[in-house]
Protein backbone atom coordinates (compact mmCIF):
# COMPACT_ATOMS: atom_id res chain seq x y z
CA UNK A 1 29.03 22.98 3.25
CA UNK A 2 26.09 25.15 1.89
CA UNK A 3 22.71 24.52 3.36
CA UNK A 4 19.46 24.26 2.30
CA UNK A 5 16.79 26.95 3.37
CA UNK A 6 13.94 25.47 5.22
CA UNK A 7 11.35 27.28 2.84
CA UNK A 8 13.34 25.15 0.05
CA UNK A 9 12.65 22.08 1.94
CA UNK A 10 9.32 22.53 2.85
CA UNK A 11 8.48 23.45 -0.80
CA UNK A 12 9.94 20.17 -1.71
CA UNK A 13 7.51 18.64 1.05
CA UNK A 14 4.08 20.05 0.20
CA UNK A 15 5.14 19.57 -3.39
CA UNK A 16 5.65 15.77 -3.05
CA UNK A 17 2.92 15.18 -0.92
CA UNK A 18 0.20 16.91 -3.40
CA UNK A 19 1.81 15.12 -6.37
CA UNK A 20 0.71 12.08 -4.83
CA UNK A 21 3.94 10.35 -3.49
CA UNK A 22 4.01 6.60 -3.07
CA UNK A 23 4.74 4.16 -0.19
CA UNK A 24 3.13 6.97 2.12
CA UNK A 25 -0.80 5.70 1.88
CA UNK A 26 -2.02 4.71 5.05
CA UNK A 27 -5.78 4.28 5.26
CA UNK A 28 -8.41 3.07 7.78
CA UNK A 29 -11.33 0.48 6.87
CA UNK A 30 -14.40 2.16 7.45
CA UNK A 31 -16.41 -1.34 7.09
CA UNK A 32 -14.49 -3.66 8.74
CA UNK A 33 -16.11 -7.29 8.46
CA UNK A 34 -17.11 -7.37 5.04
CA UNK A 35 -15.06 -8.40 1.86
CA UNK A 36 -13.28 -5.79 -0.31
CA UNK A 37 -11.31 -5.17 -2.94
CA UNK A 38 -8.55 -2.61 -2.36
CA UNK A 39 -6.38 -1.44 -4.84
CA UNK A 40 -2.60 -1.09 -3.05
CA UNK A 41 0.97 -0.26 -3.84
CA UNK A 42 4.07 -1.14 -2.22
CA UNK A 43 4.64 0.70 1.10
CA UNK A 44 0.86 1.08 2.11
CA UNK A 45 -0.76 0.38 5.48
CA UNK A 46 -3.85 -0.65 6.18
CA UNK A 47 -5.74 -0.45 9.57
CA UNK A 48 -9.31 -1.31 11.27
CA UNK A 49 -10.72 -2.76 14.48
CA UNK A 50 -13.05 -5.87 14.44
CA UNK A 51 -15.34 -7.04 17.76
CA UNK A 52 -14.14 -9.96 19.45
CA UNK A 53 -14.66 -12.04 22.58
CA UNK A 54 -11.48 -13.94 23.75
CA UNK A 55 -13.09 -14.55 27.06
CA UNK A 56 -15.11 -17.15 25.69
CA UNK A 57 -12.64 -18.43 23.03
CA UNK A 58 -13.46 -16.98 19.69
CA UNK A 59 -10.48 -14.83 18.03
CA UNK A 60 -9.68 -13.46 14.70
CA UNK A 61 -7.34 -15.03 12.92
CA UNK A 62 -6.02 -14.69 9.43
CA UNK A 63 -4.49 -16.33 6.66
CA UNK A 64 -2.57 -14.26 3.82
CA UNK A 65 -1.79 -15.88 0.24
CA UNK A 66 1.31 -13.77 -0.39
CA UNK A 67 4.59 -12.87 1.55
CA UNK A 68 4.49 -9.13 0.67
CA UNK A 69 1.23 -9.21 2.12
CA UNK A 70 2.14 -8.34 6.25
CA UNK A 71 -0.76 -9.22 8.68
CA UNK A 72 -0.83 -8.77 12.23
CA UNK A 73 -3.30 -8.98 14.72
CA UNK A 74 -3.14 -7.55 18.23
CA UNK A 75 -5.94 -8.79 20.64
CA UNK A 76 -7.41 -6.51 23.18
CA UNK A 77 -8.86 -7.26 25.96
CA UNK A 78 -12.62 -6.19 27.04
CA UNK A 79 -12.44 -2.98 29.69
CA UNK A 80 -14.92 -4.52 31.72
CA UNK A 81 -12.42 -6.11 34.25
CA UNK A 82 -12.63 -9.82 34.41
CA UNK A 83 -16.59 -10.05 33.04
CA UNK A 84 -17.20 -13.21 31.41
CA UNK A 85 -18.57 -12.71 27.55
CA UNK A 86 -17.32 -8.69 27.89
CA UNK A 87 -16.35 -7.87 24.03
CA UNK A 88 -12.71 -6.81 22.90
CA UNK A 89 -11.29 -6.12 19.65
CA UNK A 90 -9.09 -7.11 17.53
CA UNK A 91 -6.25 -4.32 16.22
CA UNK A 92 -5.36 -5.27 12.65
CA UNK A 93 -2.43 -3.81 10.67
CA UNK A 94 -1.67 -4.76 7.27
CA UNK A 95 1.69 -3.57 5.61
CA UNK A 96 2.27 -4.10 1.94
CA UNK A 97 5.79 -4.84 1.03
CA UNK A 98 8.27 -3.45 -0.98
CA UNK A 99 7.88 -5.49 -4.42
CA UNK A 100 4.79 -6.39 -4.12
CA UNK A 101 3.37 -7.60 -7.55
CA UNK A 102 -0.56 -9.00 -6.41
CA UNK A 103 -3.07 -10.01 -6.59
CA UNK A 104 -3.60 -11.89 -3.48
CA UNK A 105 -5.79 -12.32 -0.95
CA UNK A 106 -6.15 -12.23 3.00
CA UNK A 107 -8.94 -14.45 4.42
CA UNK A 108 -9.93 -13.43 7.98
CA UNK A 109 -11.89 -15.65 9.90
CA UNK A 110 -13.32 -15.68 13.79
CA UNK A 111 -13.68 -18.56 15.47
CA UNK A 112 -12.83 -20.92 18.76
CA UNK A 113 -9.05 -22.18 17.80
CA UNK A 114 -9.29 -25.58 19.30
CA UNK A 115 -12.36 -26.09 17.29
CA UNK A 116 -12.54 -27.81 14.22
CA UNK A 117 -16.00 -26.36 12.98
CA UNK A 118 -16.88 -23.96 10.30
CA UNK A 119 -15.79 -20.14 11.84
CA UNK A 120 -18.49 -17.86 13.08
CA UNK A 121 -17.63 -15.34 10.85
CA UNK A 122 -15.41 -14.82 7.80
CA UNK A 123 -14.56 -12.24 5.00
CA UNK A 124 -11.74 -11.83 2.80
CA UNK A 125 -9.65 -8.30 1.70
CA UNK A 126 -8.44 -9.01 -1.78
CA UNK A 127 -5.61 -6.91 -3.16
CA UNK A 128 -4.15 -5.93 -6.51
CA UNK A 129 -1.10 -3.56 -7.50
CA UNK A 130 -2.05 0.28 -8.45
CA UNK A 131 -0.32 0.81 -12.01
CA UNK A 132 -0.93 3.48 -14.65
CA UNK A 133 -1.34 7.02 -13.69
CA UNK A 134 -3.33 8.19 -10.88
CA UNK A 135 -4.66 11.62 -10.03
CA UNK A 136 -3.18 12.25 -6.62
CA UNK A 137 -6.31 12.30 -4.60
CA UNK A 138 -6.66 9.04 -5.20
C-alpha cells in the first residue's frame, strides 16, 4: 500500500481551506438581539449568547420555519449563587442542514412561558441559500 506524504496532505489542506470549502463556515453573531439577514449554505453553524433571567421566569425561546434549519438553546444559569433576578444567558447554536434550499426564518422571542402576553423581547434571523460564485473570503 503506498502512502501519502504528509506535505502532500497538508498541501491538499491549506489548498481547500483558501479556496473557500463549503459546509466548514462557522461564525459568531456579533449583535445578538437584533434581526438579520444571513446568507448560509448547507453545513454552517451559527453561534451567539443572549442575556437572560430564568430566576424570575423569562427565557428565550425560538421558533424555526424550516426543518433544515437546527435550533438549540442551552440555558445558563447566573454565577451569582442562588441571587434572585442574577442574569444568565442563553447559549444558542444553529446548524444548517444538509439540503437546505431557504429561505426561512427563525423567530426568537423572550418571555415568561406560562404567560400568555406579548414577549419582552423579540427578533428574527432570516436565512437564504449562498449560490453563484463566491470569492473565498467571503
Amino acid at each position: 500500500m503506498r502512502r501519502f506524504p504528509t506535505a502532500v496532505i497538508a498541501h491538499f489542506l491549506c489548498a481547500a481551506l483558501l479556496c473557500g470549502c463549503e459546509g466548514i463556515g462557522m461564525r459568531v453573531i456579533q449583535d445578538p438581539g437584533r434581526s438579520q439577514v444571513l446568507r448560509v449554505v448547507s453545513g454552517d453553524r451559527i453561534y451567539f449568547d443572549l442575556e437572560e433571567n430564568t430566576t424570575t421566569g423569562y427565557a428565550w425561546d425560538c421558533i424555526c420555519d424550516d426543518k433544515d434549519v437546527e435550533v438549540t438553546i442551552d440555558h445558563v444559569a447566573a454565577d451569582a449563587a442562588g441571587l434572585v433576578g442574577a442574569p444568565g444567558r442563553a447559549e444558542v447554536r444553529i446548524r444548517i442542514h444538509r439540503g437546505y434550499d431557504g429561505p426561512s426564518t427563525a423567530r426568537f422571542v423572550y418571555r415568561r412561558q406560562w404567560e400568555s402576553s406579548p414577549p419582552a423581547r423579540e427578533f428574527t434571523l432570516t436565512f437564504y441559500k449562498r449560490t453563484g460564485d463566491v470569492a473565498f473570503w467571503e
